[in-house]
Structure formats: structure tokens, C-alpha cells
N, C-alpha and C. Protein backbone atom coordinates (compact mmCIF):
# COMPACT_ATOMS: atom_id res chain seq x y z
N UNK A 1 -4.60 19.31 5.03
CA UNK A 1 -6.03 19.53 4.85
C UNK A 1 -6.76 19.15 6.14
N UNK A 2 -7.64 19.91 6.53
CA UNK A 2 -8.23 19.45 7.83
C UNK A 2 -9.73 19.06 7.56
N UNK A 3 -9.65 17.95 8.54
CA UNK A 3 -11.78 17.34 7.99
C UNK A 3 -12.23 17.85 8.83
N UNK A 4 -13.28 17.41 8.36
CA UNK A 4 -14.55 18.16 9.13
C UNK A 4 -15.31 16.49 9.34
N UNK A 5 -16.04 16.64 10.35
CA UNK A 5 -17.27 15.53 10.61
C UNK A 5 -17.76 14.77 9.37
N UNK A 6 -18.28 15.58 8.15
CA UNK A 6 -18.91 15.26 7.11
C UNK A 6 -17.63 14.49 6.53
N UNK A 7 -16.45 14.86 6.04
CA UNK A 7 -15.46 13.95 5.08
C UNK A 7 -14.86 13.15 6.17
N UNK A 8 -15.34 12.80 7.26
CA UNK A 8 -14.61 12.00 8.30
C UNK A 8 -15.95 10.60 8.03
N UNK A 9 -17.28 11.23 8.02
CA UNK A 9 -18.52 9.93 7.65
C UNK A 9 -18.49 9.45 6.03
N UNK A 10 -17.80 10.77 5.40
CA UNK A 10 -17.87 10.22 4.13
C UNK A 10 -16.20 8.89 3.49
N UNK A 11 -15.08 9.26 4.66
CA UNK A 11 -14.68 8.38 4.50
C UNK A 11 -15.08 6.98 5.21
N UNK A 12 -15.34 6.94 6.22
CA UNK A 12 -16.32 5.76 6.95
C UNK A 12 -16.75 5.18 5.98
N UNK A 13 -17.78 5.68 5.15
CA UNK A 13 -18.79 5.28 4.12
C UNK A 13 -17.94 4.38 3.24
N UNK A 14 -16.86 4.93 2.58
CA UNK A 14 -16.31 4.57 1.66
C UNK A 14 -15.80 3.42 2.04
N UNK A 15 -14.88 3.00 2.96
CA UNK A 15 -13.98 2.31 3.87
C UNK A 15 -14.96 1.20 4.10
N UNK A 16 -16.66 1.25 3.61
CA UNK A 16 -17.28 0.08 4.29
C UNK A 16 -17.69 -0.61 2.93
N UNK A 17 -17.59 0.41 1.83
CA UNK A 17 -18.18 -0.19 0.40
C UNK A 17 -17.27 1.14 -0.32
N UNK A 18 -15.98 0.80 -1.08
CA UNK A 18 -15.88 1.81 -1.69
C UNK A 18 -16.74 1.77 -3.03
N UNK A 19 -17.48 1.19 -3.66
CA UNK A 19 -18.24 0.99 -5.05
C UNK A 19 -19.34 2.18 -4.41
N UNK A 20 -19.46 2.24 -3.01
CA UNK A 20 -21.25 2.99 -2.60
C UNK A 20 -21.34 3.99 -3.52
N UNK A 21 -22.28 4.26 -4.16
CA UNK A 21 -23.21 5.41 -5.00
C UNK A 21 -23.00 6.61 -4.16
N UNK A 22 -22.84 7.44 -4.58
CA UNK A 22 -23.11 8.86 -4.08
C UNK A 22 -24.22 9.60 -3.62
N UNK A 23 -25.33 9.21 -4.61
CA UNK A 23 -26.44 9.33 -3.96
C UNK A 23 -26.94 8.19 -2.74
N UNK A 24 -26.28 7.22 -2.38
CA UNK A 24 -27.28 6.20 -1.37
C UNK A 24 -26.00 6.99 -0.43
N UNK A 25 -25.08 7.54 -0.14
CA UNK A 25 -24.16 8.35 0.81
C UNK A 25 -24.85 9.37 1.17
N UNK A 26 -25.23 10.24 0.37
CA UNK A 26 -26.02 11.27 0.91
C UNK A 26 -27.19 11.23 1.18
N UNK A 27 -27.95 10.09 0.50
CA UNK A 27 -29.19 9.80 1.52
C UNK A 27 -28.60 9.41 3.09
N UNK A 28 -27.80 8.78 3.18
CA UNK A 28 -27.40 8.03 3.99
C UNK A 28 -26.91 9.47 5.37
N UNK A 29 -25.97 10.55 4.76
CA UNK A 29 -25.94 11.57 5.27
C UNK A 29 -26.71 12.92 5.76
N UNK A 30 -27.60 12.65 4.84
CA UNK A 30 -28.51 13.79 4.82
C UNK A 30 -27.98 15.04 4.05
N UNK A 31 -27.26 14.94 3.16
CA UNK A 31 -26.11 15.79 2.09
C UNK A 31 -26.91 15.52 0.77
N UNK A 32 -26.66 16.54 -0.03
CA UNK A 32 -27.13 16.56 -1.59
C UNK A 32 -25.70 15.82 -1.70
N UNK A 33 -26.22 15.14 -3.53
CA UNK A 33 -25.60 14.47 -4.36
C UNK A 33 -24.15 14.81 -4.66
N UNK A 34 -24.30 15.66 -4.85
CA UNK A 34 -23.24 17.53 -5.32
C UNK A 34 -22.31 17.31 -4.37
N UNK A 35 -23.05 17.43 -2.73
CA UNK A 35 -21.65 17.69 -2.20
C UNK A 35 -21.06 16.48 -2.07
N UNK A 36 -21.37 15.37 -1.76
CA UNK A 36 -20.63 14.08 -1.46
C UNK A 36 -19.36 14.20 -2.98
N UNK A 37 -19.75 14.19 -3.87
CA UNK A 37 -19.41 14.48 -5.29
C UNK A 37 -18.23 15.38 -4.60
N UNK A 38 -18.53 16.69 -4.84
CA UNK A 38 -17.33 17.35 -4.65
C UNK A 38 -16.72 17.23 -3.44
N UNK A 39 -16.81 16.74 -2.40
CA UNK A 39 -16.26 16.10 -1.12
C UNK A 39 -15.08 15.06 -1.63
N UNK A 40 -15.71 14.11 -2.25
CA UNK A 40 -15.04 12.80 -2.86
C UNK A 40 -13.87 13.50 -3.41
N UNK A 41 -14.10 13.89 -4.22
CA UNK A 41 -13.57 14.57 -5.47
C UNK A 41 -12.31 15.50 -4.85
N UNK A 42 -12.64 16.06 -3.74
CA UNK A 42 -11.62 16.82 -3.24
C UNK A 42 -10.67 16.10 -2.14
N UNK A 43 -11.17 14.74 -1.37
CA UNK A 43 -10.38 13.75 -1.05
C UNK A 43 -9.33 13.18 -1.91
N UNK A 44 -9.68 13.10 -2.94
CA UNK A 44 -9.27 12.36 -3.60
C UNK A 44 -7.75 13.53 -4.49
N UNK A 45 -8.62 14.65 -4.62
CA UNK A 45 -7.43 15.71 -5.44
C UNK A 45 -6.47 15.81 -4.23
N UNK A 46 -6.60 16.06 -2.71
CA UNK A 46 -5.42 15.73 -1.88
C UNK A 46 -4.72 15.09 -1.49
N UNK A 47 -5.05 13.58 -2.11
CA UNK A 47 -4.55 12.26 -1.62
C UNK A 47 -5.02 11.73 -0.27
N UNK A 48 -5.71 11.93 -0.15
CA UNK A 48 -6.53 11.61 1.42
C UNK A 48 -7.21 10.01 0.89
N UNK A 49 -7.46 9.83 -0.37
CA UNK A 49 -8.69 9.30 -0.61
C UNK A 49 -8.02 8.40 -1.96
N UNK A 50 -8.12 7.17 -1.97
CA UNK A 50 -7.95 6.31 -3.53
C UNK A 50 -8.61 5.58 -3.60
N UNK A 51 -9.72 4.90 -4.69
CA UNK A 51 -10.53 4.70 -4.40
C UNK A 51 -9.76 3.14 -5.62
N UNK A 52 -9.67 1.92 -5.27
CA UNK A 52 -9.00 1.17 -6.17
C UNK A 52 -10.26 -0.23 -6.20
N UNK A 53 -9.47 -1.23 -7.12
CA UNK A 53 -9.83 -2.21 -7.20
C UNK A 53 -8.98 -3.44 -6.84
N UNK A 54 -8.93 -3.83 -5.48
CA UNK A 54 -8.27 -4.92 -4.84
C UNK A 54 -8.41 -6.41 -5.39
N UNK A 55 -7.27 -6.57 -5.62
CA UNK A 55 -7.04 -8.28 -5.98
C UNK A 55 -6.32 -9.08 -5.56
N UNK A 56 -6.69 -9.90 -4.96
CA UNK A 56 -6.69 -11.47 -4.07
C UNK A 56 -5.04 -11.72 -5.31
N UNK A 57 -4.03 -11.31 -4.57
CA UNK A 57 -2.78 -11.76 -5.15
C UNK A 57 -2.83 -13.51 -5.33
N UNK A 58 -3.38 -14.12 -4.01
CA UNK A 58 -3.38 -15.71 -4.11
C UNK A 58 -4.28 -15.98 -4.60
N UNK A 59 -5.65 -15.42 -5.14
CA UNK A 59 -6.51 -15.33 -6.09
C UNK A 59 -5.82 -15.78 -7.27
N UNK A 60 -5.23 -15.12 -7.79
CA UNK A 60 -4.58 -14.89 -9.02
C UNK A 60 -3.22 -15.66 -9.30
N UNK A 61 -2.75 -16.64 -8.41
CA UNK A 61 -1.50 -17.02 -8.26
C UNK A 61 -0.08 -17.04 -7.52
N UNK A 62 -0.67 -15.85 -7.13
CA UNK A 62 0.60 -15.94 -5.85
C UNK A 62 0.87 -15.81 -4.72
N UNK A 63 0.98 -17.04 -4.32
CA UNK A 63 1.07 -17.63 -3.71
C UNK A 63 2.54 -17.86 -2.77
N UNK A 64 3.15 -17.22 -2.54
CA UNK A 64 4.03 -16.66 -1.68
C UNK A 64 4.66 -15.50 -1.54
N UNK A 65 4.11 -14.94 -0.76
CA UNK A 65 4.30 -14.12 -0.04
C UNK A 65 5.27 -13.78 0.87
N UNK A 66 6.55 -12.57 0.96
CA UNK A 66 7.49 -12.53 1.18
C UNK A 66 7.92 -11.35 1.62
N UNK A 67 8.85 -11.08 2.87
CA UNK A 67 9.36 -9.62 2.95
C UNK A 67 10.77 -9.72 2.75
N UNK A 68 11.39 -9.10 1.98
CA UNK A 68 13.19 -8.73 1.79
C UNK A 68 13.76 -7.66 2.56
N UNK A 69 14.82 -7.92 3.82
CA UNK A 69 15.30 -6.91 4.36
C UNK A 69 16.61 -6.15 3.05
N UNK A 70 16.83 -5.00 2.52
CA UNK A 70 18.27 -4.67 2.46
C UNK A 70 18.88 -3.94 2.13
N UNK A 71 19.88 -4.00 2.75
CA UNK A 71 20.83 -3.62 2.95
C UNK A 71 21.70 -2.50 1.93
N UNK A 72 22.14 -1.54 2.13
CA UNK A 72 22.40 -0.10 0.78
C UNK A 72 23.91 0.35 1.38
N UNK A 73 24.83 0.47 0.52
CA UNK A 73 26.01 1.38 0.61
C UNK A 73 26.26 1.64 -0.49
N UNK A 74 26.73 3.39 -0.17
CA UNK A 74 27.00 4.45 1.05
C UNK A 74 25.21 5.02 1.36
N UNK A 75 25.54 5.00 2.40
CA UNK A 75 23.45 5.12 2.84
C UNK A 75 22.77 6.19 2.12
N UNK A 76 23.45 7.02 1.04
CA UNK A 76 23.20 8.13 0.72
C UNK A 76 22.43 7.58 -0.21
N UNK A 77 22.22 6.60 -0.95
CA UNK A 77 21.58 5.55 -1.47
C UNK A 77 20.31 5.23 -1.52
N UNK A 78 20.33 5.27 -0.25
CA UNK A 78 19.01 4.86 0.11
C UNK A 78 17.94 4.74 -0.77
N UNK A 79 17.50 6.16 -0.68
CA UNK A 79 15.97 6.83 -1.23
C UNK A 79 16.23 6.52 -2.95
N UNK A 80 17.60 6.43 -3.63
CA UNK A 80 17.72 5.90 -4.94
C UNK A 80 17.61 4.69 -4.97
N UNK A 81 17.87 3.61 -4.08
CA UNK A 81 17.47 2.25 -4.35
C UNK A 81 16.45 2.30 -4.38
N UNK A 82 15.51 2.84 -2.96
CA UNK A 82 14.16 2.66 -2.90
C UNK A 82 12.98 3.21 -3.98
N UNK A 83 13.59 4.39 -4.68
CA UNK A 83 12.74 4.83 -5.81
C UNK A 83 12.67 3.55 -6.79
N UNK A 84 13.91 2.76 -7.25
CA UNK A 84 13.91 1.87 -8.37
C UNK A 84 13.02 0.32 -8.00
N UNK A 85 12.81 0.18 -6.29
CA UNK A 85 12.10 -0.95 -5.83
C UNK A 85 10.56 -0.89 -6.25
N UNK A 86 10.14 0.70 -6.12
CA UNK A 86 8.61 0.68 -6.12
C UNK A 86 8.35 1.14 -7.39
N UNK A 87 8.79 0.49 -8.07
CA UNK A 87 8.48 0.50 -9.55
C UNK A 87 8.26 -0.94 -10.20
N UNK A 88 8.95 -1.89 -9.29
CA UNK A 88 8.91 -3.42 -9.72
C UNK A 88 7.26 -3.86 -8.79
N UNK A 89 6.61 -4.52 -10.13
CA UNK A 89 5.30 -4.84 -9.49
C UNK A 89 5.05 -6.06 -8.70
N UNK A 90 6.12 -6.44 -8.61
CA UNK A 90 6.13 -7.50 -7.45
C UNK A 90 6.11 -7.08 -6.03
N UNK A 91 6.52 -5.73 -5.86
CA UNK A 91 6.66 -4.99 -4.67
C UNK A 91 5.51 -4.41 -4.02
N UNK A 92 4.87 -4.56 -3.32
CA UNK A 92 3.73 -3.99 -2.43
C UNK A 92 4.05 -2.91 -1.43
N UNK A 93 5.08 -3.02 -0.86
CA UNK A 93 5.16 -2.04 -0.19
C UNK A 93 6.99 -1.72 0.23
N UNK A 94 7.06 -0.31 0.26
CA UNK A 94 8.56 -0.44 0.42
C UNK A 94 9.04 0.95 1.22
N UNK A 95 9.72 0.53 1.96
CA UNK A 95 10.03 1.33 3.27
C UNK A 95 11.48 1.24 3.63
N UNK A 96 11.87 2.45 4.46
CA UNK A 96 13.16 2.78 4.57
C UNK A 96 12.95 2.21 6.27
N UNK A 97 13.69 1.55 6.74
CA UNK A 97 13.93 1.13 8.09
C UNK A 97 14.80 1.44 9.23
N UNK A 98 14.66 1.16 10.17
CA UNK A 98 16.19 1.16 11.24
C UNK A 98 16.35 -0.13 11.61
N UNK A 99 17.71 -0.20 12.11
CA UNK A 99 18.50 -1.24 11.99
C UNK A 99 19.56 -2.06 11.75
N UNK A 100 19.49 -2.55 11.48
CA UNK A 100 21.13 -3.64 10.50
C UNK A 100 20.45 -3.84 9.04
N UNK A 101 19.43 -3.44 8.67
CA UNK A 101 19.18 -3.23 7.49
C UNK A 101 18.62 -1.91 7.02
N UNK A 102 18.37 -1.49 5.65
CA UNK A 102 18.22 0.12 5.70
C UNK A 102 16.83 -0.19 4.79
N UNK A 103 16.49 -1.05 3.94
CA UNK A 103 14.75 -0.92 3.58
C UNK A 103 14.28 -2.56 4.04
N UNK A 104 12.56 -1.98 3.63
CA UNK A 104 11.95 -3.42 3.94
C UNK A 104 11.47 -3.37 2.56
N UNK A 105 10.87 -4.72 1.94
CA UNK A 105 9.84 -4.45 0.77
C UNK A 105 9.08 -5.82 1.11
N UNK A 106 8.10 -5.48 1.08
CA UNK A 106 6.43 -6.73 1.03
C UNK A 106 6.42 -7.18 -0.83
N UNK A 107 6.92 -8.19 -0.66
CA UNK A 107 6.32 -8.58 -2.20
C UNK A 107 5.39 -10.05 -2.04
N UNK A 108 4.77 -9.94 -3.36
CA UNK A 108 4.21 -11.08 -3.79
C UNK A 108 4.82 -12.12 -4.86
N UNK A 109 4.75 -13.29 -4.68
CA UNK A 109 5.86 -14.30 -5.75
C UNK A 109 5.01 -15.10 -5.64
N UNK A 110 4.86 -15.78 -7.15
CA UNK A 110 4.24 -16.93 -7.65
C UNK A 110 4.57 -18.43 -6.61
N UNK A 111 6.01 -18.39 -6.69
CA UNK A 111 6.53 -19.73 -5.87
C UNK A 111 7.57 -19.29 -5.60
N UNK A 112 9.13 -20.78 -5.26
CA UNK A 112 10.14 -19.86 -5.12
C UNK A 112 11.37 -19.56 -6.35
N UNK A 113 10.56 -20.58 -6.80
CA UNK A 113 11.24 -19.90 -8.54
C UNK A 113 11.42 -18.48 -8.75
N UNK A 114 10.08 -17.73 -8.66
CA UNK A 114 10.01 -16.53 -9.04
C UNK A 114 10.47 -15.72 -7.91
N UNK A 115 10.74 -15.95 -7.00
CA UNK A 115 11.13 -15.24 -5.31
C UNK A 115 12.88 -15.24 -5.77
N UNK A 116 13.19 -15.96 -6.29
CA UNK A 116 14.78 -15.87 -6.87
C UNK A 116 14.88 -15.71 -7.86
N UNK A 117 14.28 -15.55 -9.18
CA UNK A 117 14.68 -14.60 -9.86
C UNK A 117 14.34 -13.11 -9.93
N UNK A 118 13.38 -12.79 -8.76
CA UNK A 118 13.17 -11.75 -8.33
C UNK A 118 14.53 -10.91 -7.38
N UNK A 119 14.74 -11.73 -6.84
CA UNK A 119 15.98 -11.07 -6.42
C UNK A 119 17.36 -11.03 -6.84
N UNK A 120 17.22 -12.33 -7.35
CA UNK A 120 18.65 -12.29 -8.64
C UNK A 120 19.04 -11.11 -9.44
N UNK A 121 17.53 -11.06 -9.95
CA UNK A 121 17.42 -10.52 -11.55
C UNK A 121 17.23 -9.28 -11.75
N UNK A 122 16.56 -8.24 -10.37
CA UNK A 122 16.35 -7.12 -9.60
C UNK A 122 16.47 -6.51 -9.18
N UNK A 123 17.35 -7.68 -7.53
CA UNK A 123 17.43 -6.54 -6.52
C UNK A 123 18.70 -6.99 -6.52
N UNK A 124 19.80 -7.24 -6.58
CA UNK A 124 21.26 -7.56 -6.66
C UNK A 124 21.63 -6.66 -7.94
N UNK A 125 21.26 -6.55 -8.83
CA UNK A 125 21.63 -5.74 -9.65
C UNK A 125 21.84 -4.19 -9.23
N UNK A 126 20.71 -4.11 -8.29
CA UNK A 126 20.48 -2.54 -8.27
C UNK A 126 21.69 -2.03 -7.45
N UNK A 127 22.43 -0.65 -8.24
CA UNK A 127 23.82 -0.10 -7.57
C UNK A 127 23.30 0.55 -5.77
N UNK A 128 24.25 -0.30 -5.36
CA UNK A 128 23.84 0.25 -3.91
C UNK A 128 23.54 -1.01 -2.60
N UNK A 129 22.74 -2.30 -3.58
CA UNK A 129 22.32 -3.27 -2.61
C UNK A 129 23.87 -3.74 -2.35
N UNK A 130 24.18 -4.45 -0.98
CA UNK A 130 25.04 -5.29 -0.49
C UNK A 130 24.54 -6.28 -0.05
N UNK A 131 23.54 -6.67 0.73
CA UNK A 131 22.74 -7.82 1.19
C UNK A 131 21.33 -7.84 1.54
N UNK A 132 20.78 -8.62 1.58
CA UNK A 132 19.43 -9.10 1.73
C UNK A 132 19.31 -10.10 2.64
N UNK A 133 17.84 -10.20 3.61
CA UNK A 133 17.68 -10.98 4.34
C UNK A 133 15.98 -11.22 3.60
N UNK A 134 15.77 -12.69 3.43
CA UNK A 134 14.46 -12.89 3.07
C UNK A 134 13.74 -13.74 3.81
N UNK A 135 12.89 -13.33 4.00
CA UNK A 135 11.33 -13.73 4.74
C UNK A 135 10.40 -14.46 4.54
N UNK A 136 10.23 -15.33 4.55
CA UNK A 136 8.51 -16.15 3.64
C UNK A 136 7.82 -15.72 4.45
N UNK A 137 6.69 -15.77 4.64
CA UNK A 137 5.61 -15.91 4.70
C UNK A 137 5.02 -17.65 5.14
N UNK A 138 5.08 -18.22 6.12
CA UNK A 138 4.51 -19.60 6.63
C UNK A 138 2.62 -19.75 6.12
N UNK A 139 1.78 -18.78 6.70
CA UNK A 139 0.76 -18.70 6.80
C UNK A 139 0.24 -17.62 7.00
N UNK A 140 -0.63 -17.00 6.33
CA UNK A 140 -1.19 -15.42 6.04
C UNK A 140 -2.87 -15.78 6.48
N UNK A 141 -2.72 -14.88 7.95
CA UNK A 141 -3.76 -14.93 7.82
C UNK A 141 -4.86 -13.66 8.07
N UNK A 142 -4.49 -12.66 7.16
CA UNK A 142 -5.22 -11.48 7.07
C UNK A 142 -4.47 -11.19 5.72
N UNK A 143 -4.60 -10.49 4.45
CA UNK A 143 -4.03 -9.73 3.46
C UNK A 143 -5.38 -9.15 2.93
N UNK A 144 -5.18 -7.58 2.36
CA UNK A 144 -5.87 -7.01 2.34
C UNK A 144 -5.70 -5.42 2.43
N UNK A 145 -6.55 -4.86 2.29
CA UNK A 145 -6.22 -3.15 2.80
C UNK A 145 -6.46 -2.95 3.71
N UNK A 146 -6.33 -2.13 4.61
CA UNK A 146 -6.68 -2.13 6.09
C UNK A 146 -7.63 -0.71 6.28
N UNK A 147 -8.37 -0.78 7.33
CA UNK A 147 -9.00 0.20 7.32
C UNK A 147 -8.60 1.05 8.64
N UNK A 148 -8.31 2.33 8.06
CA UNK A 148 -7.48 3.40 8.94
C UNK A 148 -8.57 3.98 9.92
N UNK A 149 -8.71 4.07 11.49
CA UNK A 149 -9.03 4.67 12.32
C UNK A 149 -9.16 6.00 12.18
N UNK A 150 -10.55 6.25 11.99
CA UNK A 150 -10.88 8.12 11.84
C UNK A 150 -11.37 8.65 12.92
N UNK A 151 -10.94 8.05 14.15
CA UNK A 151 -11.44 8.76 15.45
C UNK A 151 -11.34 9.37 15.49
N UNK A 152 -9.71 9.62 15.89
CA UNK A 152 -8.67 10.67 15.59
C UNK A 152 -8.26 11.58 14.69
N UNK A 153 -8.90 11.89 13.83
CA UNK A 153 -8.49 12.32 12.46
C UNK A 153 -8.94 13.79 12.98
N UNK A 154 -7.71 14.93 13.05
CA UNK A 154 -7.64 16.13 13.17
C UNK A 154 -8.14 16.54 14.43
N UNK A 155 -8.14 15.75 15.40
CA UNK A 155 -8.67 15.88 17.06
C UNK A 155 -7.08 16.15 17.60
């Protein structure tokens, strides 16, 4: 899908308050109600655009924070381990890598109680893992969504 100027300010907009009204956007743009509306609306039907409700994981308890390198044989594997990782909601993010290991996954864990039976109980089970390398987390000091650079966007 290619933007245009207008869904390049209307993601800006969003990215600074996603709750903003539609109408204070198009005041803000100089756009009727309508189009921001169907702008949104069509961000959003391409996946360009999700519009969520973020929560403070250490808000809420958890409180360590962790990345797991691992490790998959026969590598053909892969993309089947990794489908069964991003389904466990402890997992934030999960990625196929290069290296001496073949995924990464960002999770969140209560303590390290739950950081081992998370991997006990989880990821050792799953056909394919051989090893793991795990990560804490010392001190976090940014978590959050990040906001993606639209300089560039279709230039």
C-alpha cells in the first residue's frame, strides 16, 4: 500500500495520542471527519495501523524481564517451533535469528520462579528445541512501543 502525505500526518497523529478523536485530527488536518475515519479504517484493514491498549507489564507484576536464545533441530523446524512460541502470552516478541542459535523470544516473568517454569513447562517440551540460552534483564530502562520513523515512508 503506498501513503500519501495525509496517512503519513494521520499516522504521526496517532503515534502522539492514539485515543485522539477524529474530529480534533481533522481539525488538526484540515480533512473532514469522514476521511480521517475512512483513512484510519483503511490503515488499519491493511495492517499498517493497530491501534491497542498498552500495559506497564511491571505495572502489573512483572517484573523480570527476559530474552531466551533457541536453539531447533532439524532447522526445518524452525517456523513450527516459532508458530507454537507466539501463542504463549508470556512471549512478546519472537523472531527467527542468525547464529549459533535459530530464534530469539522477549518475554515477561513475574520472578524467577515463573522464568523456569516457563521454560521447563513450555519451551523444552516443544518437538524441535535442543537448547536455550537465557537472558535477564539487569535494568530496563525504556519498555514500551516504539514509535516508527515516517520520514521515509514510501520515499
Amino acid at each position: 500500500m503506498q501513503l500519501d502525505d495525509l496517512d503519513i500526518a494521520i499516522l504521526r497523529e496517532l503515534q502522539q495520542d492514539g485515543r485522539a478523536a477524529f474530529t480534533d485530527i481533522a481539525t488538526k488536518l484540515q480533512v473532514s471527519h469522514g476521511t480521517i475515519r475512512n483513512r484510519v479504517n483503511r490503515l488499519q484493514e491493511e495492517q499498517l495501523l493497530k491501534i491497542i491498549g498498552w500495559v506497564n507489564p511491571q505495572a502489573v507484576g512483572y517484573r523480570l524481564p527476559a530474552n531466551i536464545q533457541i536453539a531447533v533441530e532439524p532447522p526445518a523446524r524452525i517456523r513450527e517451533v516459532a508458530l507454537q512460541l507466539v501463542d504463549l502470552p508470556e512471549a512478546r516478541f519472537v523472531a527467527m535469528m542468525s547464529g549459533e542459535y535459530d530464534l530469539f523470544v522477549d518475554v515477561n516473568a513475574r520472578d524467577i520462579k515463573h522464568l523456569t517454569e516457563f521454560v521447563t513447562e513450555f519451551i523444552y517440551p516443544i518437538a524441535g528445541v535442543t537448547r536455550t540460552r537465557i537472558n535477564m534483564y539487569l535494568e530496563v530502562f525504556k519498555i514500551g512501543p516504539s514509535k516508527v520513523s515516517l520520514s521515509a515512508a514510501n520515499r
